[in-house]
C-alpha atoms as a PDB file:
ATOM      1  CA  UNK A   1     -38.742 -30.510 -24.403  1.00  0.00           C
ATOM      2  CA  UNK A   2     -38.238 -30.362 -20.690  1.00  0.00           C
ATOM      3  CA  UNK A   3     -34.541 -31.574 -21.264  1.00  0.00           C
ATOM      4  CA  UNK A   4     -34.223 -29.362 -23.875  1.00  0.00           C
ATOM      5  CA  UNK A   5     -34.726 -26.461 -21.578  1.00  0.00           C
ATOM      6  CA  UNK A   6     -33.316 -28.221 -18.634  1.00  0.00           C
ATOM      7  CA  UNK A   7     -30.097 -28.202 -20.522  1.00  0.00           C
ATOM      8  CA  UNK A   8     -29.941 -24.515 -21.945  1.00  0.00           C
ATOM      9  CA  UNK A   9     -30.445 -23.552 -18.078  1.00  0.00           C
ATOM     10  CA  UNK A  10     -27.771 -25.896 -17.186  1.00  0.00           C
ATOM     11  CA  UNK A  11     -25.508 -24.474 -19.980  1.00  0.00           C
ATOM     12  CA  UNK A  12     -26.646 -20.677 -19.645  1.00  0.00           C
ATOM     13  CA  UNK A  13     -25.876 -20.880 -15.145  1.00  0.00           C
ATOM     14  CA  UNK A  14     -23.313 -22.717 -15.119  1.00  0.00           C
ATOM     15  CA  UNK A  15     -21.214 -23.705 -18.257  1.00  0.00           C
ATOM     16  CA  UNK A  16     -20.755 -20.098 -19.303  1.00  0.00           C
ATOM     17  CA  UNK A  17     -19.707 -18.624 -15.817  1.00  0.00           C
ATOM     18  CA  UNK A  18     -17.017 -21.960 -15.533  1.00  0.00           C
ATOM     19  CA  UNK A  19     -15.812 -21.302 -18.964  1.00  0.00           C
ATOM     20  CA  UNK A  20     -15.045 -17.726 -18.239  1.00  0.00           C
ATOM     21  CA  UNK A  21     -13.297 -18.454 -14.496  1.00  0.00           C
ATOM     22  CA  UNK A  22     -11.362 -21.108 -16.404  1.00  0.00           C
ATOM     23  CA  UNK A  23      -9.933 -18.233 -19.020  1.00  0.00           C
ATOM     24  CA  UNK A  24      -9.639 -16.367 -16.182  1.00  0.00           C
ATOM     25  CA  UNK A  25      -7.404 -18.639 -14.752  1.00  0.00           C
ATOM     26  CA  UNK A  26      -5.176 -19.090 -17.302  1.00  0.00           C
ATOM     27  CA  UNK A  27      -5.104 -15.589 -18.418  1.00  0.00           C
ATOM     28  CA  UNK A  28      -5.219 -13.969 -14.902  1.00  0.00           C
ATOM     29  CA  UNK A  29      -1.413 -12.495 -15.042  1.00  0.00           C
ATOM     30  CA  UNK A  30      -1.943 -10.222 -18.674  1.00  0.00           C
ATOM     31  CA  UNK A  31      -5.510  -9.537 -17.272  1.00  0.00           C
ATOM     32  CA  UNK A  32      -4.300  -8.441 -13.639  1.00  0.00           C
ATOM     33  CA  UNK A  33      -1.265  -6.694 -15.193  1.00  0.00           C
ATOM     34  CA  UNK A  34      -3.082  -4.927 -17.751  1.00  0.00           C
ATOM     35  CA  UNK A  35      -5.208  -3.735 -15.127  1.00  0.00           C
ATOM     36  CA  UNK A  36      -2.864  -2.755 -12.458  1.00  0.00           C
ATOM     37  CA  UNK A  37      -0.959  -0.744 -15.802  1.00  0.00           C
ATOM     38  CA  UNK A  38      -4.534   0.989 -16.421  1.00  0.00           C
ATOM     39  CA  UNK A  39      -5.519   2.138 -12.739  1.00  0.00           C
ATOM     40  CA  UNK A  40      -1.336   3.189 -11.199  1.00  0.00           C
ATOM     41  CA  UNK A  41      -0.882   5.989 -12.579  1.00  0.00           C
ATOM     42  CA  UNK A  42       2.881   7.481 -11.943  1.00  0.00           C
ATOM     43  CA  UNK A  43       3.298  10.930 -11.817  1.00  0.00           C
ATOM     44  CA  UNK A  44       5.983  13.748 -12.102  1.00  0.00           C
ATOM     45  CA  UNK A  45       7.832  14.367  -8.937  1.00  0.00           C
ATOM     46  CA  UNK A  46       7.212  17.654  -7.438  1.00  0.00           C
ATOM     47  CA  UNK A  47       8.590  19.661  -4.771  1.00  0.00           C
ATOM     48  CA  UNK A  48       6.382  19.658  -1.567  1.00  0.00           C
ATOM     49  CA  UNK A  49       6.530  21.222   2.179  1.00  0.00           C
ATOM     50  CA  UNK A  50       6.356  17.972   3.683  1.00  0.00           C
ATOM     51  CA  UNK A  51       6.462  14.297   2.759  1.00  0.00           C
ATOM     52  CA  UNK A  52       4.122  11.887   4.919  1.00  0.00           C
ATOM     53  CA  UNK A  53       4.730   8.395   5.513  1.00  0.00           C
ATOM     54  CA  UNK A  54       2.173   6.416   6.120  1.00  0.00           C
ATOM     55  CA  UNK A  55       2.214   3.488   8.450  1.00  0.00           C
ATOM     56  CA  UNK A  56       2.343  -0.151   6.952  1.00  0.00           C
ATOM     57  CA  UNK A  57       4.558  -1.436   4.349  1.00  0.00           C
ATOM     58  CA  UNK A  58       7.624   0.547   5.745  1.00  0.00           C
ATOM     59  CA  UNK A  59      10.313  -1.469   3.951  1.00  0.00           C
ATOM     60  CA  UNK A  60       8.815   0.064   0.838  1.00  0.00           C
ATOM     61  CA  UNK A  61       7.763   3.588   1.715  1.00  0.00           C
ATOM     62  CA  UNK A  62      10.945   4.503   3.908  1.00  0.00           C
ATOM     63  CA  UNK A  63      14.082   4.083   0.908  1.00  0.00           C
ATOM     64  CA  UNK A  64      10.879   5.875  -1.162  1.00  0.00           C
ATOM     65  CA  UNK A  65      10.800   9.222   1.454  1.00  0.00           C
ATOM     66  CA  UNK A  66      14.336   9.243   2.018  1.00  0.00           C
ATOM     67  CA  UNK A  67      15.129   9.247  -1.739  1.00  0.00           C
ATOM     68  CA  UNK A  68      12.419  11.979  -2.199  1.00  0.00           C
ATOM     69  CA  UNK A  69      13.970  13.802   0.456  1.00  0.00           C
ATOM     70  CA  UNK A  70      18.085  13.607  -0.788  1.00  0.00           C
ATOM     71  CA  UNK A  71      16.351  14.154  -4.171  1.00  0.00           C
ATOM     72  CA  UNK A  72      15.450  17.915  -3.019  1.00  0.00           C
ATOM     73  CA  UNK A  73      11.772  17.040  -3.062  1.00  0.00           C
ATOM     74  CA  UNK A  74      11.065  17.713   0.109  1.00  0.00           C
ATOM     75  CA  UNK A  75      12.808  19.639   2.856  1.00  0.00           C
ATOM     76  CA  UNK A  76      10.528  17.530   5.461  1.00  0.00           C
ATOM     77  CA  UNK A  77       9.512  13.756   6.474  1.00  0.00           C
ATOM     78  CA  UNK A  78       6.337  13.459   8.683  1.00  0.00           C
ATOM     79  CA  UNK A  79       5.592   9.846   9.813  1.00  0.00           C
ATOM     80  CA  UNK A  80       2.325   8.474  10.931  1.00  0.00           C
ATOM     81  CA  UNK A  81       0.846   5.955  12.813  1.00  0.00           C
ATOM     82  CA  UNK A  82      -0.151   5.267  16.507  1.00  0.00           C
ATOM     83  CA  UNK A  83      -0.627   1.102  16.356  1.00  0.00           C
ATOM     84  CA  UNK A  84       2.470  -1.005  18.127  1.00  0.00           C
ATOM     85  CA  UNK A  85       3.343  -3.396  15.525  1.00  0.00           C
ATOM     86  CA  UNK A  86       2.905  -7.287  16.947  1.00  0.00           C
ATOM     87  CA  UNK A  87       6.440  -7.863  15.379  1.00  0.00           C
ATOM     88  CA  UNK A  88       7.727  -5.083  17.011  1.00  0.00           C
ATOM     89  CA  UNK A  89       6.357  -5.667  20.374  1.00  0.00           C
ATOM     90  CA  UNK A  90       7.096  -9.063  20.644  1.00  0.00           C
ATOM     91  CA  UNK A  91      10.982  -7.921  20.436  1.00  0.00           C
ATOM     92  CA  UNK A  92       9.898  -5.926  23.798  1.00  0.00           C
ATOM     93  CA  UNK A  93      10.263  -2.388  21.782  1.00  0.00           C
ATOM     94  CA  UNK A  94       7.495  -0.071  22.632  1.00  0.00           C
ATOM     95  CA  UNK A  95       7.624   2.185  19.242  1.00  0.00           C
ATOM     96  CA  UNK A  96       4.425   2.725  17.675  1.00  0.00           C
ATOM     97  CA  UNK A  97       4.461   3.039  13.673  1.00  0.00           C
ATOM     98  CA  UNK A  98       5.644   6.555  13.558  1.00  0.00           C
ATOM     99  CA  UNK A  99       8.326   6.298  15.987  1.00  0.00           C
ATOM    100  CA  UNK A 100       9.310   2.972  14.514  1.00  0.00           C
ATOM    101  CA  UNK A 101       9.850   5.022  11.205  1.00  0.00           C
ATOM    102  CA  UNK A 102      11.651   7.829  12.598  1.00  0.00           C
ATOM    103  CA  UNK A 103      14.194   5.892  14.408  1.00  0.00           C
ATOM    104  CA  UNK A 104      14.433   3.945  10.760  1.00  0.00           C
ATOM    105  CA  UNK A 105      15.226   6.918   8.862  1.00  0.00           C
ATOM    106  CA  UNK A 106      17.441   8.255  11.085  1.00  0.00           C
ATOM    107  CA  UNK A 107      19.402   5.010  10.924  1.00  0.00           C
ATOM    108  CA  UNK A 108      18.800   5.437   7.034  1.00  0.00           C
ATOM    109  CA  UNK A 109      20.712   8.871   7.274  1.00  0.00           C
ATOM    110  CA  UNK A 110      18.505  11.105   7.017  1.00  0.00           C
ATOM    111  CA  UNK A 111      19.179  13.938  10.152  1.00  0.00           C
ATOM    112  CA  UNK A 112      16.944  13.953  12.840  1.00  0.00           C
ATOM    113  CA  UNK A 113      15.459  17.269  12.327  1.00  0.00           C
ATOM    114  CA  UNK A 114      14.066  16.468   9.130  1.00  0.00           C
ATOM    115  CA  UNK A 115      11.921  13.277  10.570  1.00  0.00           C
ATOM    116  CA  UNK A 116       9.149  14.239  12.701  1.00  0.00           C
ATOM    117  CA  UNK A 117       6.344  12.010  14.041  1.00  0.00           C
ATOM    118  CA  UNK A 118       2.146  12.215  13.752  1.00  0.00           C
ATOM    119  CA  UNK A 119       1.235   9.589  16.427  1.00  0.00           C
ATOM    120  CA  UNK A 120      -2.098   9.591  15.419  1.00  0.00           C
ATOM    121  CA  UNK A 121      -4.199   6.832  13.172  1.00  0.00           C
ATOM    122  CA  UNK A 122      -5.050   3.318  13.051  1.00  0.00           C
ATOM    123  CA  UNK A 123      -5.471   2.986   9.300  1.00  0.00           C
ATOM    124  CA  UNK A 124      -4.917   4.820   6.096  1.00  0.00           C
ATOM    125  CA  UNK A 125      -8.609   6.792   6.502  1.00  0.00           C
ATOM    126  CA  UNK A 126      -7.658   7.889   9.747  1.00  0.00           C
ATOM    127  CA  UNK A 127      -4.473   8.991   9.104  1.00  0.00           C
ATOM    128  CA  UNK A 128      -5.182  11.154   6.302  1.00  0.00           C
ATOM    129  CA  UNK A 129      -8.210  12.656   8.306  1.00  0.00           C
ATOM    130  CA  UNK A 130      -5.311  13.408  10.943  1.00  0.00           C
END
């Protein structure tokens, strides 16, 4: 009896929650996909006063601003940010997130009195509170 009840514990805390990692595991791609589908939601483009770039990931939210702006979307690019990247400082540059994005976008085409710079923010929460 003891086994007996030994072995439904056994089965109940630890063959269940392996059984469902494991299908996890070889499912995780459709699951994680479906899910990413589910939460991203992609809206309509709409014309704005201003379009801010937040710092981090600038090789994918530069082309992004600077095709919203040629688009007609917005008359305006405001980047943010006040950290020195490591990458960026090790190269001896002293341009802080925002800068670093200006002088990007400018290279990128877009005229310099479009880009302006928020120096302020360490992360995303901070930024937006700027």
């Amino acid at each position: 009896m003891f086994f007996l009840k030994l072995l439904k514990n056994l089965l109940l805390f630890i063959a269940i929650p392996a059984a469902l990692g494991l299908i996890f595991l070889i499912f995780k791609t459709p699951i994680l996909s479906f899910a990413g589908d589910y939460l991203i939601k992609d809206d309509v483009l709409q014309k704005v006063d201003a379009a801010f770039v937040l710092s981090g990931q600038l090789e994918e939210r530069l082309p992004e601003a600077k095709s919203a702006y040629d688009q007609g979307f917005t008359p305006q690019i405001i980047c943010m940010g006040e950290l020195v990247d490591p990458d960026i400082e090790v190269l001896g540059l002293e341009y802080n997130n925002a800068k670093l994005a200006q002088k990007v976008l400018w290279e990128m085409g877009v005229d310099s009195s479009v880009v302006l710079t928020l120096e302020k923010g360490t992360s995303t929460f901070e930024e937006s509170e700027a």
